[in-house]
N, C-alpha and C. Protein backbone atom coordinates (compact mmCIF):
# COMPACT_ATOMS: atom_id res chain seq x y z
N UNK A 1 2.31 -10.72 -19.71
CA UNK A 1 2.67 -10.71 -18.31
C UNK A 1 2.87 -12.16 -17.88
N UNK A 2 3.84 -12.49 -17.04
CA UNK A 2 3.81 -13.42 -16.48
C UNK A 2 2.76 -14.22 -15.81
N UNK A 3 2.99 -15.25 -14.60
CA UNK A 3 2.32 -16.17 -14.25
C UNK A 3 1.19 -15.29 -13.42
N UNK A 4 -0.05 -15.25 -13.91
CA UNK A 4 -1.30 -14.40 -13.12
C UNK A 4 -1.70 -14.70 -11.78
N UNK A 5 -1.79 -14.11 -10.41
CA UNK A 5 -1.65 -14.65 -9.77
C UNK A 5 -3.23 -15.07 -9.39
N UNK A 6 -3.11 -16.34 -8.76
CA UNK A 6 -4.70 -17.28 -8.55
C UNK A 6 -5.41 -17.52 -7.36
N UNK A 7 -3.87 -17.41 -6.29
CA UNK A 7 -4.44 -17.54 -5.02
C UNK A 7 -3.04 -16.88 -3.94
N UNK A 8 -3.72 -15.72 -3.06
CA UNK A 8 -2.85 -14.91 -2.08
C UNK A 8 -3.22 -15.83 -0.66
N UNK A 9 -2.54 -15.81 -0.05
CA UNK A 9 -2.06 -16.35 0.93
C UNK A 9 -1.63 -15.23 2.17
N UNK A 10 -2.43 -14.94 3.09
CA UNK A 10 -1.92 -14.30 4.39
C UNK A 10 -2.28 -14.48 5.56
N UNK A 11 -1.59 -13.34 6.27
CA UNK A 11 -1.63 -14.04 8.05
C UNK A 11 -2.36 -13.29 8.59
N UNK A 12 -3.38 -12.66 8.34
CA UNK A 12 -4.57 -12.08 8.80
C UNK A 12 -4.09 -10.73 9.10
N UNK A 13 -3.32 -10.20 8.78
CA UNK A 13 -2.77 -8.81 8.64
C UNK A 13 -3.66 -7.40 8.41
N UNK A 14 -3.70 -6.72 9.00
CA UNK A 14 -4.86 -5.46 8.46
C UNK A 14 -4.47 -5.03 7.32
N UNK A 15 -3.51 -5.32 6.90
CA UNK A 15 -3.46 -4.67 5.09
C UNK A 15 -4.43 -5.37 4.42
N UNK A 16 -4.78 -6.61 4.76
CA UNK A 16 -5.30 -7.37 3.67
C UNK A 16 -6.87 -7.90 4.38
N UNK A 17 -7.43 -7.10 5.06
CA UNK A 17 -8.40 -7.42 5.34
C UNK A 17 -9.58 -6.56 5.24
N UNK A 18 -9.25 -5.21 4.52
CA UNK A 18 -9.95 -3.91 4.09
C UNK A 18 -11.13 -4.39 2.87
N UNK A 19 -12.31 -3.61 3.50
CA UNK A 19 -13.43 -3.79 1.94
C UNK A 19 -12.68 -3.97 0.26
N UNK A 20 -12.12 -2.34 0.15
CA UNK A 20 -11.33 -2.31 -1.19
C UNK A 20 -10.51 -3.66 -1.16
N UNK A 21 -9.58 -4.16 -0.42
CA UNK A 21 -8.71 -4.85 -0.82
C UNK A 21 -9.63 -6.49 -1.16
N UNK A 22 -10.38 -6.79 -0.52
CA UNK A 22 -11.36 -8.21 -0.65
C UNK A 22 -12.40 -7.61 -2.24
N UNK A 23 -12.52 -6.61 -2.48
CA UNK A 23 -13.41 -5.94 -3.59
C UNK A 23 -12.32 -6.61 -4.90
N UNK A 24 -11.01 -5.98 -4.35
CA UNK A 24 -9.58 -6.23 -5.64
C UNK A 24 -9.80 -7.41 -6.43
N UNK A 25 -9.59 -8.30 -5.22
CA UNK A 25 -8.99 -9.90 -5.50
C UNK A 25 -10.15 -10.26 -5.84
N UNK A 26 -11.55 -9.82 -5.41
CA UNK A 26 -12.80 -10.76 -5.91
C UNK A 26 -12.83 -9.85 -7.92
N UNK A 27 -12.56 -8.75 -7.65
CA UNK A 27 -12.48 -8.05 -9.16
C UNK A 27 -11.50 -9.20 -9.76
N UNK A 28 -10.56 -9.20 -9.98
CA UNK A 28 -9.21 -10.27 -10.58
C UNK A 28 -9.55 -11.61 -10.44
N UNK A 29 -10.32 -12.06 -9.74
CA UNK A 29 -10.27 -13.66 -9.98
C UNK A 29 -8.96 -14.24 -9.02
N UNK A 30 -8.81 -13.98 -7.47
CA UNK A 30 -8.00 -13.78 -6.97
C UNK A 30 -8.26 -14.49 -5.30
N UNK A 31 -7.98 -15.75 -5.23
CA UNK A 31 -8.38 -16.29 -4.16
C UNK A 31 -7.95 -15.95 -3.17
N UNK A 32 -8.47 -15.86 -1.87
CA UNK A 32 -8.01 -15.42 -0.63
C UNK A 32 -7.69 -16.42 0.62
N UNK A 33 -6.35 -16.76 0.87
CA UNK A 33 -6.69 -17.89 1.92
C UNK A 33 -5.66 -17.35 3.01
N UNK A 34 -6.45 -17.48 4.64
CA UNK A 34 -5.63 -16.74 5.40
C UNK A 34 -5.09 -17.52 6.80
N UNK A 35 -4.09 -17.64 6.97
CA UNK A 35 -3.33 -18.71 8.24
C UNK A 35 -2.99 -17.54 9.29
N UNK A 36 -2.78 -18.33 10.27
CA UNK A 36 -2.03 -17.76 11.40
C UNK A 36 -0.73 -17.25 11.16
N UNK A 37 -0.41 -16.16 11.47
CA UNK A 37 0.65 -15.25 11.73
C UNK A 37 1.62 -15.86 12.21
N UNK A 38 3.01 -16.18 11.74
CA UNK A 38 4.07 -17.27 11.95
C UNK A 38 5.02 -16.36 12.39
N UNK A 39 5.71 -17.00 13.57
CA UNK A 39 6.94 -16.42 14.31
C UNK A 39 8.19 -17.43 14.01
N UNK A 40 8.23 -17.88 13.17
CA UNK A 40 8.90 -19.25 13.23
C UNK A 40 10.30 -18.82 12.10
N UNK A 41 11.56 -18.14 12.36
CA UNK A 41 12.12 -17.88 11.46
C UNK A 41 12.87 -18.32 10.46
N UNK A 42 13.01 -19.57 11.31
CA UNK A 42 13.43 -20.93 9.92
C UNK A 42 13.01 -21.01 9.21
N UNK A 43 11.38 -21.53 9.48
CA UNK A 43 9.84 -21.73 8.53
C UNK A 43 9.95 -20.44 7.05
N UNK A 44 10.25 -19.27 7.81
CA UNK A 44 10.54 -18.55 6.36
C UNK A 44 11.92 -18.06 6.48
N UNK A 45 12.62 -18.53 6.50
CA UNK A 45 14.04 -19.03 5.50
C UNK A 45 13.77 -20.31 4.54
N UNK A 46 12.98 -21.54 5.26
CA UNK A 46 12.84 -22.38 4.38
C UNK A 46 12.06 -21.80 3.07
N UNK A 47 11.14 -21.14 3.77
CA UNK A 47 9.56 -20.67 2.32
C UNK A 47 10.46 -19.91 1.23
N UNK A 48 11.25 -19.12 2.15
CA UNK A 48 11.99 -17.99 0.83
C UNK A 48 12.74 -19.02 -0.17
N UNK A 49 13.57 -20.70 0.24
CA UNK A 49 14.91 -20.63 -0.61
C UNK A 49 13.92 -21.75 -1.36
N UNK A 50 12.96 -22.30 -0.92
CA UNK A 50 11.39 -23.11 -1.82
C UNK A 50 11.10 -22.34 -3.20
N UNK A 51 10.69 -20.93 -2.59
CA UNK A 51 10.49 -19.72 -3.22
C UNK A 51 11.15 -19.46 -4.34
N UNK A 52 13.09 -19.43 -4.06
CA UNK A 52 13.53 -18.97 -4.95
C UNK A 52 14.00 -20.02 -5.68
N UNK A 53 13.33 -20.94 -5.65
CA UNK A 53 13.97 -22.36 -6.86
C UNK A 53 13.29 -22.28 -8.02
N UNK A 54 11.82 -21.58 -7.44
CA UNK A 54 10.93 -21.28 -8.73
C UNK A 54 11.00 -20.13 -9.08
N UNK A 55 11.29 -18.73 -8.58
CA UNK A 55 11.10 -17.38 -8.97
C UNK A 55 12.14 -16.57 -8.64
N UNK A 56 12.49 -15.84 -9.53
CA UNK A 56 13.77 -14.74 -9.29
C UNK A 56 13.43 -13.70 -8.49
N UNK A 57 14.07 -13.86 -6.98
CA UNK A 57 13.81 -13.42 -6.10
C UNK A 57 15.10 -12.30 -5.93
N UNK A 58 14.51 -11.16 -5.48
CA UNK A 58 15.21 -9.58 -4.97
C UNK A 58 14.64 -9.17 -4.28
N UNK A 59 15.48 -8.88 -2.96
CA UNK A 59 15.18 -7.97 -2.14
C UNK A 59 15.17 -6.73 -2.67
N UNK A 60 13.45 -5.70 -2.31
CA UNK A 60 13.36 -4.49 -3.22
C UNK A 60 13.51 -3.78 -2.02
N UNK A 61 13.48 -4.04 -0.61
CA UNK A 61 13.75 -2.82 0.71
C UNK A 61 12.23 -3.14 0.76
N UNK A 62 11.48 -1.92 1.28
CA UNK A 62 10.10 -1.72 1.83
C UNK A 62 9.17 -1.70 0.56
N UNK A 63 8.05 -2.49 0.77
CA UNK A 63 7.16 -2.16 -0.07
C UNK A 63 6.21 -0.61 -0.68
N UNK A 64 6.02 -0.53 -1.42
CA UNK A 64 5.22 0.85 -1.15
C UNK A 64 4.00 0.99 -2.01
N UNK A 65 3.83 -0.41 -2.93
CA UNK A 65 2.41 -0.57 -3.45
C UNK A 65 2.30 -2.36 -3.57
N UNK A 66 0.83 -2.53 -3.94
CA UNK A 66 0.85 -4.05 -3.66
C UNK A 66 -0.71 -4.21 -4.56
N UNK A 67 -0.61 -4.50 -5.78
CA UNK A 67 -1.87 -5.04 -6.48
C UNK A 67 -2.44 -3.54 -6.75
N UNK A 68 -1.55 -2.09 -7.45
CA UNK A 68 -1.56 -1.22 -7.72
C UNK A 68 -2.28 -0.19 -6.41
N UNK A 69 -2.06 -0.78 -5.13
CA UNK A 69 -3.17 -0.50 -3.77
C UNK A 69 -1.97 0.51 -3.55
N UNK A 70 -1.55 1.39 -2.92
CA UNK A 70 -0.36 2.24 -2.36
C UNK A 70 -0.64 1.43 -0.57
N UNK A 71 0.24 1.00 -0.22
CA UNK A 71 0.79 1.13 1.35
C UNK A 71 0.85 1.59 2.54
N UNK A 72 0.48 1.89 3.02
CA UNK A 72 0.32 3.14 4.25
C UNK A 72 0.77 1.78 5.30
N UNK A 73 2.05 2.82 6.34
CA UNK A 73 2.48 2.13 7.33
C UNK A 73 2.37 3.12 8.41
N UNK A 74 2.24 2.77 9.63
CA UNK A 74 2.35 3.89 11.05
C UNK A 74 2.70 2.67 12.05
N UNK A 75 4.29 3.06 11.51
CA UNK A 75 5.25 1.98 12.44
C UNK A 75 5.18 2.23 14.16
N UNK A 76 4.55 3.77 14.57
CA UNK A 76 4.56 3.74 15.66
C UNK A 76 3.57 2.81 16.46
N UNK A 77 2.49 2.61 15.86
CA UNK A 77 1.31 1.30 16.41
C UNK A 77 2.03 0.12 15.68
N UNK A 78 2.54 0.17 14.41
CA UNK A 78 2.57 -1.31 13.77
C UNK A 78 1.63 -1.43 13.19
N UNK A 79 0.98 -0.60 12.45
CA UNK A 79 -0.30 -0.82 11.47
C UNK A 79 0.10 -0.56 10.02
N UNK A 80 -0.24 -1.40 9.29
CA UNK A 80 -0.72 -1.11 7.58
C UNK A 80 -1.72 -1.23 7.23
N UNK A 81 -1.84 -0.53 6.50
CA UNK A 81 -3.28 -0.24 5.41
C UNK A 81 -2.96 0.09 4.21
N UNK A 82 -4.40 -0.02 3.64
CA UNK A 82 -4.11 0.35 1.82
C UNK A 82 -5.04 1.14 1.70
């Protein structure tokens, strides 16, 4: 397998703030570091073309699993979970 990943990076999102999901990353050896939630849409245009200088990047559409976790969305609140 490719490059293992060492350290996730998020914006304090309820997907990633669940028991199981902090259980995952501490199982894997999987650091957790979490910033403020960015509205800034340049900021990621810049991150994505940073992004794709190092990694072969594709748009796959919607996610629907993430660290073998399945996805759960309820777009009518704007909530995810795993």
């Amino acid at each position: 397998m490719g490059n293992p990943l060492k350290l996730l990076q998020t914006n304090h999102g309820g997907e990633y703030i669940s028991r199981e999901f902090k259980e995952y990353c501490s199982k894997h050896g999987i650091g957790h570091k979490k910033t403020v939630p960015g509205q800034d849409a340049n900021m990621i245009r810049k991150l994505k073309r940073e992004l794709s200088k190092t990694f072969d990047m594709k748009d796959l559409g919607t996610a629907k699993h993430i660290l073998g976790m399945e996805i759960l969305q309820d777009k009518k609140v704007g909530k995810l979970g795993l």
